[in-house]
Protein backbone atom coordinates (compact mmCIF):
# COMPACT_ATOMS: atom_id res chain seq x y z
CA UNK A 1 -0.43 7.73 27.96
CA UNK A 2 -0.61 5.24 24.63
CA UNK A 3 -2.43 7.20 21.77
CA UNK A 4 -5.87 5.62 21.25
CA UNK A 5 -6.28 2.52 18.34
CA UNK A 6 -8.70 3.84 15.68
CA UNK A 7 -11.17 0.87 15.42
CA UNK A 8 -11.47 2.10 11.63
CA UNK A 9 -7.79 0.51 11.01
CA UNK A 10 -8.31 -2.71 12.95
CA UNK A 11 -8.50 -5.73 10.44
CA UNK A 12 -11.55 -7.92 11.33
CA UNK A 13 -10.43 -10.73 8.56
CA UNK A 14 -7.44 -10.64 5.81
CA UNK A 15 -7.42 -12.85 2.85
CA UNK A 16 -3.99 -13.08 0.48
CA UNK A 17 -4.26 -14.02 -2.71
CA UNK A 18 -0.44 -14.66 -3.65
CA UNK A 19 -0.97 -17.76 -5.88
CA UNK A 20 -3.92 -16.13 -8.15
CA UNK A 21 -2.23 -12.56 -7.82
CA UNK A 22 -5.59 -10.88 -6.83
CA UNK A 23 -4.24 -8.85 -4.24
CA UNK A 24 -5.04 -8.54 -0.62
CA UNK A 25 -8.69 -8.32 0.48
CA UNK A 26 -9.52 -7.03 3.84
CA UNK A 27 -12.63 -6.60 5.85
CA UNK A 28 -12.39 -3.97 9.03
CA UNK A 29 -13.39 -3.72 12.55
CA UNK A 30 -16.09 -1.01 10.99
CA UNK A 31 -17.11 -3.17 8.35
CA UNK A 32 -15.62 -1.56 5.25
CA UNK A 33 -14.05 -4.10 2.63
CA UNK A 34 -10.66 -3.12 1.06
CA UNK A 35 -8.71 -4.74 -1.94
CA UNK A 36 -5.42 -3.85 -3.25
CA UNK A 37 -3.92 -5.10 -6.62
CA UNK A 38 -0.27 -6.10 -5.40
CA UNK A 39 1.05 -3.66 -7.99
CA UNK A 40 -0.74 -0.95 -5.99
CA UNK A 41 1.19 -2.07 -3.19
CA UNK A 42 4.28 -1.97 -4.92
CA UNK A 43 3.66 1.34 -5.19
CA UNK A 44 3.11 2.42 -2.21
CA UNK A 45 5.48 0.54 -0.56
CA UNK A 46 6.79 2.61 2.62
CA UNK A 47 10.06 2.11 2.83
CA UNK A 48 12.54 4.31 3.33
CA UNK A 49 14.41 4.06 -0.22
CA UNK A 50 10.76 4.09 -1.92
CA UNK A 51 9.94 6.91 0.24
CA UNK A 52 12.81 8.78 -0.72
CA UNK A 53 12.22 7.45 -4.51
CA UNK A 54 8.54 9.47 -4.26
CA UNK A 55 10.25 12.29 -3.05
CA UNK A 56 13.14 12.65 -6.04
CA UNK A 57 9.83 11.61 -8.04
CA UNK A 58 7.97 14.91 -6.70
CA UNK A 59 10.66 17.47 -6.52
CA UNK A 60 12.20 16.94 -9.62
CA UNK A 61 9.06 16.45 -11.56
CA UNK A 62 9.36 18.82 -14.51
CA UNK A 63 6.70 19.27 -17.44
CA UNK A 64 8.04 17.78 -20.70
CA UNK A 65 6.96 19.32 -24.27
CA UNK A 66 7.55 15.85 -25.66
CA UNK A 67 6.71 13.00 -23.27
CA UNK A 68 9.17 10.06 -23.92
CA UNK A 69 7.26 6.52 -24.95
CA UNK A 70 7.05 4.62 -21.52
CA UNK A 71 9.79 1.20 -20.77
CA UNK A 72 7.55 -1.72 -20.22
CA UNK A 73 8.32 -3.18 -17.12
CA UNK A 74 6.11 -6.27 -16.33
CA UNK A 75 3.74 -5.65 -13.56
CA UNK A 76 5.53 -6.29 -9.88
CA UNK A 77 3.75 -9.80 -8.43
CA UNK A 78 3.93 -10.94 -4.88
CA UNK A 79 5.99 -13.98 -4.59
CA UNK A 80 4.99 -14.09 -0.76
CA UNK A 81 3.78 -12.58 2.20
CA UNK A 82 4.24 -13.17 5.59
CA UNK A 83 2.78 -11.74 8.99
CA UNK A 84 4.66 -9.24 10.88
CA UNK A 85 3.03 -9.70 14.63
CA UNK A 86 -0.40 -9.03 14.77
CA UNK A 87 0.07 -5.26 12.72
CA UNK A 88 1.35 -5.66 9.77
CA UNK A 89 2.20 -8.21 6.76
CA UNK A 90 5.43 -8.16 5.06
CA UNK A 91 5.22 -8.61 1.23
CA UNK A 92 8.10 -10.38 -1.13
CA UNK A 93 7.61 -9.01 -4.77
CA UNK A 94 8.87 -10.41 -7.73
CA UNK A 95 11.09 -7.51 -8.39
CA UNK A 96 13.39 -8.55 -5.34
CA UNK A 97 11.78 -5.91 -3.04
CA UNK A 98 10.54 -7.04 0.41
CA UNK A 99 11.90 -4.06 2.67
CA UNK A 100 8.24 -2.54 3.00
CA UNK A 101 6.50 -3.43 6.46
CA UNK A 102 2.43 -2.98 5.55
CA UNK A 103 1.01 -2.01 9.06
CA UNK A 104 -2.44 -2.05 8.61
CA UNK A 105 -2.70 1.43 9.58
CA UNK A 106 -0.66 2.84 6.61
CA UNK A 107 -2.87 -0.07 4.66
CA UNK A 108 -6.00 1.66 5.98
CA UNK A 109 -4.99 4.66 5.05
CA UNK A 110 -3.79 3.80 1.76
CA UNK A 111 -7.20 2.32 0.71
CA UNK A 112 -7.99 3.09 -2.81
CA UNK A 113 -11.83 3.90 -2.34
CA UNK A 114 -13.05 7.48 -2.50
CA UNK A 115 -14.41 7.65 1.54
CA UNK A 116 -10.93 6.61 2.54
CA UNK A 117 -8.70 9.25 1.14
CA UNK A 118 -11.53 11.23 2.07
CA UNK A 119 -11.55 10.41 6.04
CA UNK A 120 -7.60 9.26 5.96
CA UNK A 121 -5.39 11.54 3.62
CA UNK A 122 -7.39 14.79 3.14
CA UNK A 123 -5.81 17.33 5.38
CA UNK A 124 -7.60 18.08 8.97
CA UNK A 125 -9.53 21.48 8.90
C-alpha cells in the first residue's frame, strides 16, 4: 500500500526568480509561503557528493584555538532551473553544480521558518 502524500508538502503555486536571483518562492497546499535564497539551496543541495561533503563536514569538525580568516568565494547563483515531473525542480548553479534533484518534499522540509523545522526536522517523540 503507497505511503500517504502529506498535503503540507504539496506545492499549490511556485515562482523562480533565476534572472533577479531572489530565490524560489512557494505557496503550499496548507497555505504556508516559503522562500529560499538560491545560496541556501546550494547548501542544502541533496546530492550524494554534498551529502557526503556534510558528513566529512560533521565528523571531522574539530574546535580551533585560532580560527583561520574565511576564502571569499562569491555567493553560488542559479543559472537555471528546470522541472523534474510534477515533484521536484532541478537547479543549475553558477558553480557548475546541477546534480541536486529538489523534490518538494525535501524543499518542505528544508524550509527556513521556525514552524517548519519545528513540525519537519525536530525528532518524533
Amino acid at each position: 500500500m503507497p505511503i500517504p502524500l502529506d498535503i503540507r508538502k504539496k506545492p499549490a503555486d511556485v515562482k523562480i526568480h533565476v534572472s533577479s536571483g531572489a530565490g524560489v518562492d512557494i505557496t503550499w497546499a496548507d497555505a504556508h509561503s516559503s522562500h529560499f535564497d538560491f545560496a541556501y539551496l546550494r547548501d542544502e543541495c541533496p546530492c550524494a557528493a554534498c551529502n557526503d561533503e556534510r558528513q566529512k563536514k560533521i565528523a571531522f569538525a574539530a574546535p580551533s584555538s585560532s580560527p583561520l580568516l574565511p576564502i571569499f568565494k562569491p555567493k553560488p547563483r542559479a543559472t537555471s532551473v528546470v522541472p523534474v515531473g510534477n515533484y521536484a525542480i532541478q537547479i543549475f548553479f553558477s558553480d557548475g553544480h546541477s546534480s541536486g534533484i529538489f523534490s518538494y518534499d525535501h524543499l518542505r522540509t528544508i524550509c527556513p521558518c521556525p514552524d517548519c523545522a519545528r513540525s519537519f526536522r525536530s525528532p518524533a517523540p
